[in-house]
Structures are given as C-alpha cells and as structure tokens.
Protein backbone atom coordinates (compact mmCIF):
# COMPACT_ATOMS: atom_id res chain seq x y z
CA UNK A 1 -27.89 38.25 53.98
CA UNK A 2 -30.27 40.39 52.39
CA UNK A 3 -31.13 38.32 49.33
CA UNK A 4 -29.83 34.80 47.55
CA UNK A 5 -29.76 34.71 44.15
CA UNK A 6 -29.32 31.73 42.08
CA UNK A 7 -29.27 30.91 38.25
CA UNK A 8 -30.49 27.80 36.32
CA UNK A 9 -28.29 26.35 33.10
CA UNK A 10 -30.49 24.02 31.14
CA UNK A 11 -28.09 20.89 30.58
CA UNK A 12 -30.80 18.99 28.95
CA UNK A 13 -29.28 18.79 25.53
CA UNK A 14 -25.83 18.31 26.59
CA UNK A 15 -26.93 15.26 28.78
CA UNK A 16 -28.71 13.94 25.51
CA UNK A 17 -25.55 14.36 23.47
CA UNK A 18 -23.02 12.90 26.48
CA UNK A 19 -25.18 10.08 26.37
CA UNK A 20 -25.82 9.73 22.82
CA UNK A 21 -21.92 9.72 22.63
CA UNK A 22 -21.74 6.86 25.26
CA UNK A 23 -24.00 5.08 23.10
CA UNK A 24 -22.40 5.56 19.74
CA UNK A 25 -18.89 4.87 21.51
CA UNK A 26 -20.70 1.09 23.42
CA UNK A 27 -21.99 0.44 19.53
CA UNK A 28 -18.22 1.13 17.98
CA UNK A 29 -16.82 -1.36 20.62
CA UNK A 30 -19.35 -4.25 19.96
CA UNK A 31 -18.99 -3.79 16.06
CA UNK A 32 -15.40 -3.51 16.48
CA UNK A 33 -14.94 -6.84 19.14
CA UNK A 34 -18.09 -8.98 16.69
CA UNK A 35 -15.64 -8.20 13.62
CA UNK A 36 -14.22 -11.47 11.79
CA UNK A 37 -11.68 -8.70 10.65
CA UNK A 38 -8.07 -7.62 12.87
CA UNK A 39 -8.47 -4.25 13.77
CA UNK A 40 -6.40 -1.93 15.92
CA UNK A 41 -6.69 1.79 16.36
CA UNK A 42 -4.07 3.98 16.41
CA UNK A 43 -3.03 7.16 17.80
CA UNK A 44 -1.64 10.31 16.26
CA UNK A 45 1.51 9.29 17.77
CA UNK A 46 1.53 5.52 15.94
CA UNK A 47 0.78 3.88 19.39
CA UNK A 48 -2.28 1.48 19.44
CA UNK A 49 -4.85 2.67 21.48
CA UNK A 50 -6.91 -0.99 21.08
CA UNK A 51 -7.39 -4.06 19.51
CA UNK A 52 -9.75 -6.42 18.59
CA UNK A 53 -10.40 -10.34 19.57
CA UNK A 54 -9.81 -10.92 15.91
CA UNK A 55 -6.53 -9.33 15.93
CA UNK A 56 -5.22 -11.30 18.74
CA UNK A 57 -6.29 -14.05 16.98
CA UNK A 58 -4.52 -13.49 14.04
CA UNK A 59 -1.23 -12.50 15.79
CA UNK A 60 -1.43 -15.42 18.54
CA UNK A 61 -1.40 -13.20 21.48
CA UNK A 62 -2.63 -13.67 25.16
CA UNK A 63 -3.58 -10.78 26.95
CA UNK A 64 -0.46 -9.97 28.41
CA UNK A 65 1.24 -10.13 25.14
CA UNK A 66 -1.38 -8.15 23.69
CA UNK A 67 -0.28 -5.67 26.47
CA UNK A 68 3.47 -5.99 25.97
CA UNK A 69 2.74 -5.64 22.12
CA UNK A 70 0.67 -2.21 22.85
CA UNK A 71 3.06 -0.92 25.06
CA UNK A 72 5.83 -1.44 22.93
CA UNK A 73 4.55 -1.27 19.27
CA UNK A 74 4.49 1.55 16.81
CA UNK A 75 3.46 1.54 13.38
CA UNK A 76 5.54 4.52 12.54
CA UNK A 77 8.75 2.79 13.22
CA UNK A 78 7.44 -0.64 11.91
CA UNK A 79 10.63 -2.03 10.50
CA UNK A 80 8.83 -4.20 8.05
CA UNK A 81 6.54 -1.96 6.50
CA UNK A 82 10.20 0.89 6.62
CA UNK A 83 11.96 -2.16 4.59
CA UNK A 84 9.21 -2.62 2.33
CA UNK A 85 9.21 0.80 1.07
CA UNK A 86 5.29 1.32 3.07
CA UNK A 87 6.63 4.08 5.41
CA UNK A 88 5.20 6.86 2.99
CA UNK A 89 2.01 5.20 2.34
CA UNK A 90 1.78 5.12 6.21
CA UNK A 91 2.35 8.44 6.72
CA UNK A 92 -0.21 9.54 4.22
CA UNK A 93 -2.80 7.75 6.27
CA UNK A 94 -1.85 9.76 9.56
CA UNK A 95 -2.01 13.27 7.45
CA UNK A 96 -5.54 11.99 6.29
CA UNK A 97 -5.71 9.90 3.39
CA UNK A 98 -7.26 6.19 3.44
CA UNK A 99 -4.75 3.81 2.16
CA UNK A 100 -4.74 -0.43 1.13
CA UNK A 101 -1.30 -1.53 1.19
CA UNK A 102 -0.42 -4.38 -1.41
CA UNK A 103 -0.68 -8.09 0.38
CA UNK A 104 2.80 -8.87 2.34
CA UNK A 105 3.93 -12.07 4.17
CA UNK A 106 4.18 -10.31 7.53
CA UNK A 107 6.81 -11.95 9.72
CA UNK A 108 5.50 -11.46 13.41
CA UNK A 109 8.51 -12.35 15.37
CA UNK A 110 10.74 -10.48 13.42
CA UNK A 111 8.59 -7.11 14.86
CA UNK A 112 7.92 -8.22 18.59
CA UNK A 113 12.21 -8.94 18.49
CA UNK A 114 12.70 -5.42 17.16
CA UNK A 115 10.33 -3.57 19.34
CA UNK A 116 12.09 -5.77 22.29
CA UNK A 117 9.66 -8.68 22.95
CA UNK A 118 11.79 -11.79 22.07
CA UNK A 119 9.87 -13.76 24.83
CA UNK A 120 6.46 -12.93 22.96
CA UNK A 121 5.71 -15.31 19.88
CA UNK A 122 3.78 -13.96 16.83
CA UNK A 123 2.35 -16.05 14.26
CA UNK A 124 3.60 -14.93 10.61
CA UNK A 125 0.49 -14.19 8.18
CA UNK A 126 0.06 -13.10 4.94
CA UNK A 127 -2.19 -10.09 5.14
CA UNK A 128 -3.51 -6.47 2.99
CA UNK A 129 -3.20 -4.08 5.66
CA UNK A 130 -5.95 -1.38 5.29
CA UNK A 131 -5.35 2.21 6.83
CA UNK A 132 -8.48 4.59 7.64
CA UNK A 133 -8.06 7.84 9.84
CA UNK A 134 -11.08 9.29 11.55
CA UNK A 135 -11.04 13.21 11.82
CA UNK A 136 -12.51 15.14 14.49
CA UNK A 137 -14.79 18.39 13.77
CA UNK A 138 -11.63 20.44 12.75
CA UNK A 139 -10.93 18.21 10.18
CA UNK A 140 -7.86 16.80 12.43
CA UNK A 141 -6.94 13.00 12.40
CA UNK A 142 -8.53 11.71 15.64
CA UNK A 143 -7.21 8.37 15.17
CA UNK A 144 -6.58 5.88 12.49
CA UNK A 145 -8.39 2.57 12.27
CA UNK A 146 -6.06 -0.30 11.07
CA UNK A 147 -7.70 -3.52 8.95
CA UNK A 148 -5.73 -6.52 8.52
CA UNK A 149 -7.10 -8.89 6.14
CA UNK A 150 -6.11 -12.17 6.54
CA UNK A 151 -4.92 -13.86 3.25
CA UNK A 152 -3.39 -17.02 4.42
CA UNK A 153 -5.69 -19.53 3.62
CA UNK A 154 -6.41 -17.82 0.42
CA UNK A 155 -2.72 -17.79 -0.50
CA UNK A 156 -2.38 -21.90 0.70
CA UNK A 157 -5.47 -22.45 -1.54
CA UNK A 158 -3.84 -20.88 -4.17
CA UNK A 159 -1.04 -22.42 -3.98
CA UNK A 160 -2.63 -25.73 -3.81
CA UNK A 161 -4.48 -25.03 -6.94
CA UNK A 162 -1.47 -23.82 -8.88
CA UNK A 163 -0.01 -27.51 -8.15
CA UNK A 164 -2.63 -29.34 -9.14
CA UNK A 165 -2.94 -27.54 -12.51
CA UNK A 166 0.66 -28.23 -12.86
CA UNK A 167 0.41 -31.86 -12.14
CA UNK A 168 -2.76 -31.65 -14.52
CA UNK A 169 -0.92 -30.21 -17.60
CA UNK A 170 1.86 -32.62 -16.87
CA UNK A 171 -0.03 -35.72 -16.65
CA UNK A 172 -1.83 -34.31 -19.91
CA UNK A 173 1.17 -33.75 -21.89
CA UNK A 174 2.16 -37.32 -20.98
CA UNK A 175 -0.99 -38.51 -22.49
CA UNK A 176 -0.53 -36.46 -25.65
CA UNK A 177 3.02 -37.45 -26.31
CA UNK A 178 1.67 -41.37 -26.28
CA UNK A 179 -1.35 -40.65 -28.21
CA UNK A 180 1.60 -38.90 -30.60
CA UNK A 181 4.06 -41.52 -30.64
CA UNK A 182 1.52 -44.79 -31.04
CA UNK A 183 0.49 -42.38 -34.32
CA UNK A 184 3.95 -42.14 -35.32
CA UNK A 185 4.47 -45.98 -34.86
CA UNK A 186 1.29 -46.38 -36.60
CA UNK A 187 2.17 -44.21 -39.70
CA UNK A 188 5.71 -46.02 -39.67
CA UNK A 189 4.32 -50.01 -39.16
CA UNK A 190 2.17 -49.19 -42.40
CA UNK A 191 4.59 -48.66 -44.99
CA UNK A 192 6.85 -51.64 -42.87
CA UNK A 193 4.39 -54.43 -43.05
CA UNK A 194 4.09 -53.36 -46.99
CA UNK A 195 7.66 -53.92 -47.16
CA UNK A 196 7.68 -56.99 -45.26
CA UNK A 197 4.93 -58.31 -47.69
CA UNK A 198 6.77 -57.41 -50.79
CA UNK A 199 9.77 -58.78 -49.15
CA UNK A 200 8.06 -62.53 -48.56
CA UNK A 201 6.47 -62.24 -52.29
C-alpha cells in the first residue's frame, strides 16, 4: 500500500437527536403508565401496540390476559362499537381526525368471547372512549392513542341521586296532599259545627 485514506462523518447531532428521542420516548412511557386515565395505543392496523396500568385496571386483566387481549384484539372489528353504529367514527380517527365517542355501557366479556378469549374475564364499565392519532413528519397516522374515561361511579352516583330526588318529591307530595286534605276538612267542619249549632238551638 502506497497510501490509506480515511474520512470522518460528524455524528454529533444525530447522537443528540437519537438520544433526545430516547428521552422524549422514556418521558411518554412514565406519563402514559402515572395516568389515572386507560390508555392503549394503537396501530395503523387496529392492533394495540400497549397499554397502560390504568387500563388493566379498568378491564380486570392480569398480565397474561393483557397479553391474550393484545394478541387477539382489534378495534377495527370491535363488535360493540360495529353494533353501535361507532365503526365510522373509528375509522375517521385512523384517517386522522380526533374523535369522543358518546358514553356506552361497554360489556367486556361479550368482546374477549368474540375475539376468542372465553377463559379471560372482563369487567363491564361504562366509559367515553376518546380517539387521538399521532402523525409522523409526512403527515401519516403513526399511531392512535385511545382514552377511556371511566364513568361508572359517576353513572352509580347519578343514579343514586335520581332516587333520592324521587323518594324526595314523593315523600313531599305526601305531605302536601295532608296539609290539603286537613284544609279541606277544615273548610268542611266550619260550616258543620254551624249546622250542628243551629240544629241544637
């Protein structure tokens, strides 16, 4: 050899961005797993990619049946949401478009017996699912970031509070009828007792 040459490519900045990247993806994961809220993201293909403590939670799944449930689950083909007359609204969200579906009473093992898990037991909630798609640079849905809110306890409460106002407008029309009829029996012993007098005269 006469000669070696060699050449020098400055990865400085891509470094920086790689681990900028890392960084931004470790701070999605902690905000994601501290969430009181069930998330899962999706895929493109309607397959979810991950899930949240919070969204086990809410289901009732273990970690293998949070597996199973992955594996096997597809929000394209979710019966429930197809029956509901949601599939559109769905779709929209995987073409781009954020979208808040109206609050459901979501029947858990109905889905985990469709997509084949009858051994896997799901809790039934009533949730608002919220849809959000990330895009990459191109402007191309990345992923799509699936919210569901809880309403349960809300709904209970509300029920609960519809009761009692019931039993309250009850108990008060109860009172007002006997305020009513000891008026009536007043306004009827009156000209009675003058009669009676009369009567003994």
């Amino acid at each position: 050899p006469i000669r070696v040459a060699g050449s020098f490519v400055d990865v400085h900045e891509q470094k920086l961005a790689h681990e900028k990247l890392i960084k931004s993806e470790r701070y999605f994961r902690h905000l994601m797993e501290a969430s009181p809220l069930a998330i899962a993201i999706f895929m493109p293909d309607g397959k979810i990619s991950q899930v949240n403590a919070s969204w086990k939670k809410l289901w009732g799944f273990n970690e293998e049946e949070t597996t199973q449930v992955m594996l096997n689950y597809n929000l394209h083909t979710d019966k429930q949401l197809e029956d509901l007359g949601f599939k559109p609204l769905v779709e929209r969200a995987f073409k781009g478009e954020s979208i808040i579906l109206s609050p459901i009473e979501y029947v858990g093992n109905t889905t985990t017996a469709h997509i084949g898990l009858q051994d896997v037991e799901a809790q039934t909630r009533m949730i608002q699912i919220h849809i959000y798609p990330v895009k990459d640079t191109t402007g191309e849905v990345e992923y799509v970031v699936c919210i569901n809110m809880d309403l349960t306890e809300l709904k209970k409460a509300e029920r609960t509070a519809d009761i009692q106002r019931e039993s309250l407008a009850r108990i008060d029309r109860t009172s007002i009828m006997g305020q009513l009829t000891g008026s009536i029996a007043h306004e009827l012993n009156q000209p009675l007792i003058g009669i009676l007098a009369n009567s003994q005269a």
